[in-house]
C-alpha atoms as a PDB file:
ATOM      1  CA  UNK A   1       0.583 -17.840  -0.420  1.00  0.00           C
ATOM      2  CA  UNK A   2      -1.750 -16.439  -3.132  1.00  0.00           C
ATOM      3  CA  UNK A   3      -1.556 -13.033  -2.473  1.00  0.00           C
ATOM      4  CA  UNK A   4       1.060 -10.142  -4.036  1.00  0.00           C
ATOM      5  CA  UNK A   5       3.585  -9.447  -1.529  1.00  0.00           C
ATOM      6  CA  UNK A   6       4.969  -5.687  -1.258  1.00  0.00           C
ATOM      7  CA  UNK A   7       8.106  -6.965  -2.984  1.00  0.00           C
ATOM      8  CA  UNK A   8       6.768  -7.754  -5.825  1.00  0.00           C
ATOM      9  CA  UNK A   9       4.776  -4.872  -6.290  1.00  0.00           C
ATOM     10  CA  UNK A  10       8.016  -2.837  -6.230  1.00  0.00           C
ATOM     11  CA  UNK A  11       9.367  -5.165  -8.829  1.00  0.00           C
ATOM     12  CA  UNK A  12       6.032  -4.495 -11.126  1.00  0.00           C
ATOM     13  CA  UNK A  13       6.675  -0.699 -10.102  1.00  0.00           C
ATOM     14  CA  UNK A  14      10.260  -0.804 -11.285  1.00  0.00           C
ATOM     15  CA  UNK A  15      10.086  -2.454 -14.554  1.00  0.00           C
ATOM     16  CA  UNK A  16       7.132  -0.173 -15.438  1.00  0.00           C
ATOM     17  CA  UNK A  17       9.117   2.980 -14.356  1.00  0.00           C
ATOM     18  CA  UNK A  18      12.129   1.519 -16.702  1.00  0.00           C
ATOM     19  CA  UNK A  19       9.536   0.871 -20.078  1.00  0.00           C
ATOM     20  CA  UNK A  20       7.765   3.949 -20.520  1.00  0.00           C
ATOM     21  CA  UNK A  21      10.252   6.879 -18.012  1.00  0.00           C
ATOM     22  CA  UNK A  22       8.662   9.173 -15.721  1.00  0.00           C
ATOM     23  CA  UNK A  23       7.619  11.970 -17.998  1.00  0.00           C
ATOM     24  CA  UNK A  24       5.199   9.773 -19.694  1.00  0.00           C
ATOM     25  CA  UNK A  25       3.994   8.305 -16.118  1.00  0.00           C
ATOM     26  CA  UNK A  26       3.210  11.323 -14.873  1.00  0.00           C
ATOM     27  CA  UNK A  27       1.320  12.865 -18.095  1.00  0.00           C
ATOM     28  CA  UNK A  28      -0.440   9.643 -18.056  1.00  0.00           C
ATOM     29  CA  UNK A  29      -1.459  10.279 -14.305  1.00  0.00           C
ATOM     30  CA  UNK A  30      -2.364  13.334 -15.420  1.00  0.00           C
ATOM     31  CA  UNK A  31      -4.845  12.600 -17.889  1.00  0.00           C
ATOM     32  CA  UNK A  32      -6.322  10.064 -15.638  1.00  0.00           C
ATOM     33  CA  UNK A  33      -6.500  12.727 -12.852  1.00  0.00           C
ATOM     34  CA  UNK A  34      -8.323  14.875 -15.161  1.00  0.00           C
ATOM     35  CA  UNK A  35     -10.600  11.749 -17.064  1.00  0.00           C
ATOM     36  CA  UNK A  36     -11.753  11.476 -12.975  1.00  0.00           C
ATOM     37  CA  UNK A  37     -12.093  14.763 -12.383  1.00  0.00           C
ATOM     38  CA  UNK A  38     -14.572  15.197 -15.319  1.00  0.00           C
ATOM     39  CA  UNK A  39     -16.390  12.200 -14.285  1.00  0.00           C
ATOM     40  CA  UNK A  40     -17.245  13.403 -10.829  1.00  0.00           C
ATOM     41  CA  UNK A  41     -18.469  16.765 -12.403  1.00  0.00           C
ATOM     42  CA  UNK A  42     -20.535  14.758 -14.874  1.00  0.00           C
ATOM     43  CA  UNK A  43     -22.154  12.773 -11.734  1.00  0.00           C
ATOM     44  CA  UNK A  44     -22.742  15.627  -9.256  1.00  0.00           C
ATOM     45  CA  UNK A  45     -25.917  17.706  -8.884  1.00  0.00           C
ATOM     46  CA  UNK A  46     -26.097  20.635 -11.597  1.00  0.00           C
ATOM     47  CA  UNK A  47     -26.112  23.438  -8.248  1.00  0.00           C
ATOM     48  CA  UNK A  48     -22.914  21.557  -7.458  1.00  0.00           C
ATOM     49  CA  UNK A  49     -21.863  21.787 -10.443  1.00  0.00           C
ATOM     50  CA  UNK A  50     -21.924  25.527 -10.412  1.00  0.00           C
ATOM     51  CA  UNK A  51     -20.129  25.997  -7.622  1.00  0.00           C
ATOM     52  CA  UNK A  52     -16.849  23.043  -9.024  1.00  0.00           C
ATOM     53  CA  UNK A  53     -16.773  25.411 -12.046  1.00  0.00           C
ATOM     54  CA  UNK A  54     -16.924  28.508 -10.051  1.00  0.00           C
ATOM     55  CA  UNK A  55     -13.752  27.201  -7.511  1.00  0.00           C
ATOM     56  CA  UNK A  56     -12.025  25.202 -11.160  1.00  0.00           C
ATOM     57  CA  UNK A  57     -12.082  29.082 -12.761  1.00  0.00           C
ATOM     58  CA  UNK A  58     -10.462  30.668  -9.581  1.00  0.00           C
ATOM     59  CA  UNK A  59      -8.205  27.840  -9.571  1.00  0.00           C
ATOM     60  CA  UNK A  60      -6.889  28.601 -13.304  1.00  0.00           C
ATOM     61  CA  UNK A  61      -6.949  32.177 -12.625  1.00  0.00           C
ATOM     62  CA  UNK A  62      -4.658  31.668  -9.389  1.00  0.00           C
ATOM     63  CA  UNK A  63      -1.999  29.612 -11.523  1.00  0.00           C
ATOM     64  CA  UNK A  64      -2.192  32.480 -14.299  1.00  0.00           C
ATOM     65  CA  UNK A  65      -1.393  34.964 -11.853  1.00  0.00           C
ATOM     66  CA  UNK A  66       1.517  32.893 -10.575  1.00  0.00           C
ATOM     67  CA  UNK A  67       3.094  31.649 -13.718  1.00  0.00           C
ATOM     68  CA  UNK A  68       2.813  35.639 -14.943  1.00  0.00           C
ATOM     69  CA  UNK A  69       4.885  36.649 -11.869  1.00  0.00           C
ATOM     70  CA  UNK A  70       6.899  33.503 -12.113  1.00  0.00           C
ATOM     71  CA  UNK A  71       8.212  35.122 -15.584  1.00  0.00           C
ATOM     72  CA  UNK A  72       8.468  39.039 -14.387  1.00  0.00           C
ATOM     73  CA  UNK A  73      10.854  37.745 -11.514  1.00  0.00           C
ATOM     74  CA  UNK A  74      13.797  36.780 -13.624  1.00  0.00           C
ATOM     75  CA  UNK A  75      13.527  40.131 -15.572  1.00  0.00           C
ATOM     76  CA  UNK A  76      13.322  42.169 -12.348  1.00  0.00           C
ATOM     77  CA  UNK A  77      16.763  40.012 -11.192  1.00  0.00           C
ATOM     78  CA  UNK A  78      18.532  41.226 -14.290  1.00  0.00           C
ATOM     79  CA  UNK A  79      17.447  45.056 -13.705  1.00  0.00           C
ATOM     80  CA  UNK A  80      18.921  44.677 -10.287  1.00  0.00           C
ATOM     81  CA  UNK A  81      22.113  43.410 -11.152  1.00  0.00           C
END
């Protein structure tokens, strides 16, 4: 009788989605996601540490590759057309 049922929950989830909108949710969840991120790098091993920078700069460079052909593709469309 004490505990939160699953109904209520979506109730709480609802009314929280309504106050502050999705955008904000999800730059909130973010910014947590990255606050967590940081803290597990702070509380690994320094040769572990080498390696999560090592695969975080081949992540970065993989979405800089993307998001540069993301933004040819529409200018190739236009040639074509």
């Amino acid at each position: 009788m004490g505990g939160i049922s699953i109904w209520q929950l979506l109730i709480v989830a609802l009314i929280v989605i309504l106050l502050f909108g999705t955008k904000k949710l999800r730059s909130l969840g973010g910014d947590l996601g990255g606050a967590v991120k940081g803290f597990k790098n702070a509380m690994s091993p320094e040769d572990e540490k080498k390696s999560i920078e090592d695969k975080d700069q081949e992540i970065n460079q993989t979405a800089a590759t993307s998001q540069q052909a993301a933004e040819k593709q529409p200018e190739s469309k236009d040639k074509q057309a």
